[in-house]
C-alpha atoms as a PDB file:
ATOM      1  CA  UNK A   1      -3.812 -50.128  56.540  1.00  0.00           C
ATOM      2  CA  UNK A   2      -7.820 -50.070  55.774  1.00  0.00           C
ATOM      3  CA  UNK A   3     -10.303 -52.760  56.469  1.00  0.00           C
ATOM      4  CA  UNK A   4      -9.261 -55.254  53.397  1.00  0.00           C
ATOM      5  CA  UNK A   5      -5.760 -55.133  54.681  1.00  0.00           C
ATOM      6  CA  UNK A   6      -6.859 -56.814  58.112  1.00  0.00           C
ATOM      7  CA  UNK A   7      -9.687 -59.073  56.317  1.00  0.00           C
ATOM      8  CA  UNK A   8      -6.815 -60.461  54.165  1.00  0.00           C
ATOM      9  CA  UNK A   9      -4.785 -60.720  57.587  1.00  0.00           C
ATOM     10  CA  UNK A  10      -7.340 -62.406  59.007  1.00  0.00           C
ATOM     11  CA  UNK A  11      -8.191 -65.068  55.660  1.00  0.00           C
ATOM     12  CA  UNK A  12      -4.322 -65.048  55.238  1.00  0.00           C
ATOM     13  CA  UNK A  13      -3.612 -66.484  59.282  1.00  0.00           C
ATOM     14  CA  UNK A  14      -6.460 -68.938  59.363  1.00  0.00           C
ATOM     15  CA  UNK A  15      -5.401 -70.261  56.105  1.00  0.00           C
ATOM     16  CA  UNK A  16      -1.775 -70.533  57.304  1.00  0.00           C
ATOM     17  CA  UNK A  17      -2.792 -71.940  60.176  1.00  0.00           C
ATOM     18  CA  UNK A  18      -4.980 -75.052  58.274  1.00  0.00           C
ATOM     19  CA  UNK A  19      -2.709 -75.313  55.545  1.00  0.00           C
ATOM     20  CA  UNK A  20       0.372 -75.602  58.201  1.00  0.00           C
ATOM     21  CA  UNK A  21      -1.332 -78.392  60.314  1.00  0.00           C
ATOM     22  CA  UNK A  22      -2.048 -80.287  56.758  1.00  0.00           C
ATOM     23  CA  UNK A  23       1.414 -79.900  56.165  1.00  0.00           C
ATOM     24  CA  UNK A  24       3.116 -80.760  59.209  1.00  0.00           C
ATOM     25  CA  UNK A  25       0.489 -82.529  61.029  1.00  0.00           C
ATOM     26  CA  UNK A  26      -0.668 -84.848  58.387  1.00  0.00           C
ATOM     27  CA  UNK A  27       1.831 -84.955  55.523  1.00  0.00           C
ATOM     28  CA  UNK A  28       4.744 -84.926  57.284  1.00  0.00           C
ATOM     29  CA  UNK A  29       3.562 -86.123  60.767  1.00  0.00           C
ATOM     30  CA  UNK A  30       5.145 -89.652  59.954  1.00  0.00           C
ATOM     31  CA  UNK A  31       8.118 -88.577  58.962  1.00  0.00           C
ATOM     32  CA  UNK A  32       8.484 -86.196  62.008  1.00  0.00           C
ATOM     33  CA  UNK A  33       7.545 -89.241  64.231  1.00  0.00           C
ATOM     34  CA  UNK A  34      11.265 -90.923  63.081  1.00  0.00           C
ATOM     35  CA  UNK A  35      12.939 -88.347  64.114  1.00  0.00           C
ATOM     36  CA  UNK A  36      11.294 -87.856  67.546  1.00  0.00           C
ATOM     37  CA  UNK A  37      15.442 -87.416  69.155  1.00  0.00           C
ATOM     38  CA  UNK A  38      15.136 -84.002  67.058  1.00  0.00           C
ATOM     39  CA  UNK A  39      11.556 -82.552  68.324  1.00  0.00           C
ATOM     40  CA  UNK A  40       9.531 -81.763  71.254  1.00  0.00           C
ATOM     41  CA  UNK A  41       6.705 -84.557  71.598  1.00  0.00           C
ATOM     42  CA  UNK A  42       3.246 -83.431  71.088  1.00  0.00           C
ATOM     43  CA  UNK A  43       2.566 -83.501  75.028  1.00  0.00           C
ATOM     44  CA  UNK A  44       5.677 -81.201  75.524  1.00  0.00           C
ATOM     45  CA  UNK A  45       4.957 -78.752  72.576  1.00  0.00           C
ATOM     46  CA  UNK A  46       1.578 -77.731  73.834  1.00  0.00           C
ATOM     47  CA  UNK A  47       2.646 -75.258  76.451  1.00  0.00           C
ATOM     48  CA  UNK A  48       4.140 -73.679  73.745  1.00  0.00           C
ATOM     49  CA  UNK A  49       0.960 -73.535  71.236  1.00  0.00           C
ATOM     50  CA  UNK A  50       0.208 -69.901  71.291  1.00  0.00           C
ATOM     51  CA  UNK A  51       3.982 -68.443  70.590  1.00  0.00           C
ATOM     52  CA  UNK A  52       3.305 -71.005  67.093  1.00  0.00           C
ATOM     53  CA  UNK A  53      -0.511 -68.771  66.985  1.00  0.00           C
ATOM     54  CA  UNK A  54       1.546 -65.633  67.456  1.00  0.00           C
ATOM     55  CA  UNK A  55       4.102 -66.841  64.434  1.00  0.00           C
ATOM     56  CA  UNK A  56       1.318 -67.754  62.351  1.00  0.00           C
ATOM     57  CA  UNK A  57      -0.302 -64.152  63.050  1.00  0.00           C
ATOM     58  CA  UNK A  58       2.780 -62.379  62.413  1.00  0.00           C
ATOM     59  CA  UNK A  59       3.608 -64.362  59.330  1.00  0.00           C
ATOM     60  CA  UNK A  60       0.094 -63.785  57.965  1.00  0.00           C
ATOM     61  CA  UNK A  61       0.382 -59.607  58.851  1.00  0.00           C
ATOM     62  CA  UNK A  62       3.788 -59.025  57.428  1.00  0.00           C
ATOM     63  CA  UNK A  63       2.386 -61.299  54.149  1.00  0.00           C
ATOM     64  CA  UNK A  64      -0.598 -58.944  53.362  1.00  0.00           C
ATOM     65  CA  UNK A  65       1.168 -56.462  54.426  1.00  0.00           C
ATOM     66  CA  UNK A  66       4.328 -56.730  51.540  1.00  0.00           C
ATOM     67  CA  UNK A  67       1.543 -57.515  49.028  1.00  0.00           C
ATOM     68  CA  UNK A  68      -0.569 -54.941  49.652  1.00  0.00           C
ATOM     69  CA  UNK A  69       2.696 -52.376  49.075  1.00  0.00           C
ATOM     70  CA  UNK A  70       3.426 -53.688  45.586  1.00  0.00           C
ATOM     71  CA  UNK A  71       0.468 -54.342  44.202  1.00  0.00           C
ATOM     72  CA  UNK A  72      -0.089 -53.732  40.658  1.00  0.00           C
ATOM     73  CA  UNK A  73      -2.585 -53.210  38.192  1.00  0.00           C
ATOM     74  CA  UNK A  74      -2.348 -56.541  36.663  1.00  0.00           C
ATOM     75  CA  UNK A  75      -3.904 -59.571  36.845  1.00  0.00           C
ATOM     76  CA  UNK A  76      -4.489 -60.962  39.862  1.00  0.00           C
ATOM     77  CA  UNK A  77      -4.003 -64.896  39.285  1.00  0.00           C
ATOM     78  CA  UNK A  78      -0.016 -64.539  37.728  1.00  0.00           C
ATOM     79  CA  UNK A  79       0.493 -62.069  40.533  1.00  0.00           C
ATOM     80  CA  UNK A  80      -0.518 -63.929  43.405  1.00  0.00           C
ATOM     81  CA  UNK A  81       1.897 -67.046  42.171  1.00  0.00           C
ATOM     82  CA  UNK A  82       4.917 -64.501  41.334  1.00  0.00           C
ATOM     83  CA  UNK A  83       4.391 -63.304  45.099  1.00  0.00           C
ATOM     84  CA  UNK A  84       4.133 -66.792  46.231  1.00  0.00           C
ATOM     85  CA  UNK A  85       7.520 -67.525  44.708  1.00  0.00           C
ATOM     86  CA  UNK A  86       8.972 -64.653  45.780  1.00  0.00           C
ATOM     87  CA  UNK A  87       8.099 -65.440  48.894  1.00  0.00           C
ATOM     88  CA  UNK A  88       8.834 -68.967  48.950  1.00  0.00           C
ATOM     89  CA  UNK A  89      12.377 -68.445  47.290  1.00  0.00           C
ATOM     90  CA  UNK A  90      12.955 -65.745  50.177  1.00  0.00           C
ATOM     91  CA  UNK A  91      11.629 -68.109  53.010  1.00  0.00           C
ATOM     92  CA  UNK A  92      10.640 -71.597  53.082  1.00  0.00           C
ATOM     93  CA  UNK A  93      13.714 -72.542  50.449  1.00  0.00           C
ATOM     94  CA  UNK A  94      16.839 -71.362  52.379  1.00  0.00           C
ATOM     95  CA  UNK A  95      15.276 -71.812  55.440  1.00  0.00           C
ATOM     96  CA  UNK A  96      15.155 -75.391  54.831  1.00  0.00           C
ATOM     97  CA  UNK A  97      18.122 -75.808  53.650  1.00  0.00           C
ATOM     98  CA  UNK A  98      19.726 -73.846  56.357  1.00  0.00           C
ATOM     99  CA  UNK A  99      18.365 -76.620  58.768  1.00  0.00           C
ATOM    100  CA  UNK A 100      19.522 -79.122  56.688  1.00  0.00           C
ATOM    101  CA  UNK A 101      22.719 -77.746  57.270  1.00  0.00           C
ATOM    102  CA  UNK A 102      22.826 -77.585  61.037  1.00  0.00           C
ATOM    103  CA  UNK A 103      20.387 -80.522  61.836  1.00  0.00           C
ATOM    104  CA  UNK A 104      20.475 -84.133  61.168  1.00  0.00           C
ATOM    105  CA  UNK A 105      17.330 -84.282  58.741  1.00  0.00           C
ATOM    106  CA  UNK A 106      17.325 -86.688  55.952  1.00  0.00           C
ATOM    107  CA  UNK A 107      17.136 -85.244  52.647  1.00  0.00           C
ATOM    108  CA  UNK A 108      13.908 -87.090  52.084  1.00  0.00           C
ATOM    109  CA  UNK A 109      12.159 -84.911  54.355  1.00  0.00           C
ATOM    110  CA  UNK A 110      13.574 -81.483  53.875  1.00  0.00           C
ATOM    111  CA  UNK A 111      12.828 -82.090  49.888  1.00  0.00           C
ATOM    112  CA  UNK A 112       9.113 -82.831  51.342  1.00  0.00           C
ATOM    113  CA  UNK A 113       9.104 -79.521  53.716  1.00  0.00           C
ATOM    114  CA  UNK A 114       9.911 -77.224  50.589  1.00  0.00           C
ATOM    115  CA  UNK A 115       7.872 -79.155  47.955  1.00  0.00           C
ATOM    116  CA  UNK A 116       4.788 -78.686  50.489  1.00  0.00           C
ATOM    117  CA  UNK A 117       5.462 -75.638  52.355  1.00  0.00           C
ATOM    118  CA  UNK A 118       6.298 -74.080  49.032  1.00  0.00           C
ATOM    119  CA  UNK A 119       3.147 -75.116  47.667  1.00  0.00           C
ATOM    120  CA  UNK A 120       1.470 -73.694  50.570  1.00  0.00           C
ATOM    121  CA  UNK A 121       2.969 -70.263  50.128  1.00  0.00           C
ATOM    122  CA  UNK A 122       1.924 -70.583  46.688  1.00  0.00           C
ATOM    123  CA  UNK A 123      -1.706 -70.886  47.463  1.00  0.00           C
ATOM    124  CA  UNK A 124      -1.386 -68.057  50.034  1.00  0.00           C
ATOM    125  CA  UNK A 125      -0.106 -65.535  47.055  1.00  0.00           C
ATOM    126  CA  UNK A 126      -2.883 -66.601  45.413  1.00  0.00           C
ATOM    127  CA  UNK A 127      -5.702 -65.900  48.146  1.00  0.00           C
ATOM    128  CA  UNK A 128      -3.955 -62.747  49.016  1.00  0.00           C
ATOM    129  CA  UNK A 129      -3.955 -61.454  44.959  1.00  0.00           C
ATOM    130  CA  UNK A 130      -7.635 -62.836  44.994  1.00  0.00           C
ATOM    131  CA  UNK A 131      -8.314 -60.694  48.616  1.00  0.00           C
ATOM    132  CA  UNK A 132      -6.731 -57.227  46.909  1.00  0.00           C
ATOM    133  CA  UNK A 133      -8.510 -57.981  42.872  1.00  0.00           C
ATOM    134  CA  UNK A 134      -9.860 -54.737  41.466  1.00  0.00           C
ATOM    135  CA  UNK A 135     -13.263 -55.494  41.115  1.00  0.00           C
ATOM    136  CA  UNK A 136     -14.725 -55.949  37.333  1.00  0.00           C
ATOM    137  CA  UNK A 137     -16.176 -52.702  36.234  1.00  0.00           C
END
């Protein structure tokens, strides 16, 4: 671990963290709002705000930290989306689905949480290829 594995923890956590609250607080907050019998309310998830920080910071850390073990000397841009979908395909996809299977979601919404959490991923591979580039000689 050197200094551009925590910068890229850092970039990777604060862009989690903004990209999570577009997802779930803007693109999906309607949707969440019909199914209110399934989810804390706002008021009531507050108290719990920093163990969703301390996700987001261990999410971000073990993130760099799996890129920065198999990163190649390739380029950057098809690596950071292979990642992405790696990751995605490992996490946001089955976890979904798991849920699915155990809670009373409608389809419509758990089709929504992949498309956009998977596109979120995505964009994190790419930022974290972008973070560990070689620079051009």
């Amino acid at each position: 671990m050197n200094k551009k594995f925590f910068i890229a923890w850092i970039v990777i956590f604060v862009a989690w963290m903004a990209g999570s609250f577009i997802v779930h607080g803007v693109l999906l907050h309607d949707d969440y709002a019909k199914l209110s019998g399934l989810f804390r309310s706002e008021a009531d998830a507050q108290p719990y705000f920093p163990l969703m920080i301390l996700a987001h910071v261990l999410l971000a850390g073990a993130f760099v930290w799996i890129y920065s073990r198999g990163v190649e000397v390739r380029p950057w841009l098809p690596q950071g989306i292979r990642f992405g979908l790696a990751i995605a395909a490992l996490t946001i996809v089955p976890t979904y689905i798991i849920y699915y299977v155990v809670q009373p979601m409608p389809g419509a919404v758990v089709v929504k949480q992949i498309v956009f959490d998977g596109i979120l991923i995505l964009i994190l591979g790419v930022i974290t290829a972008f973070l560990y580039r070689k620079p051009s000689a």
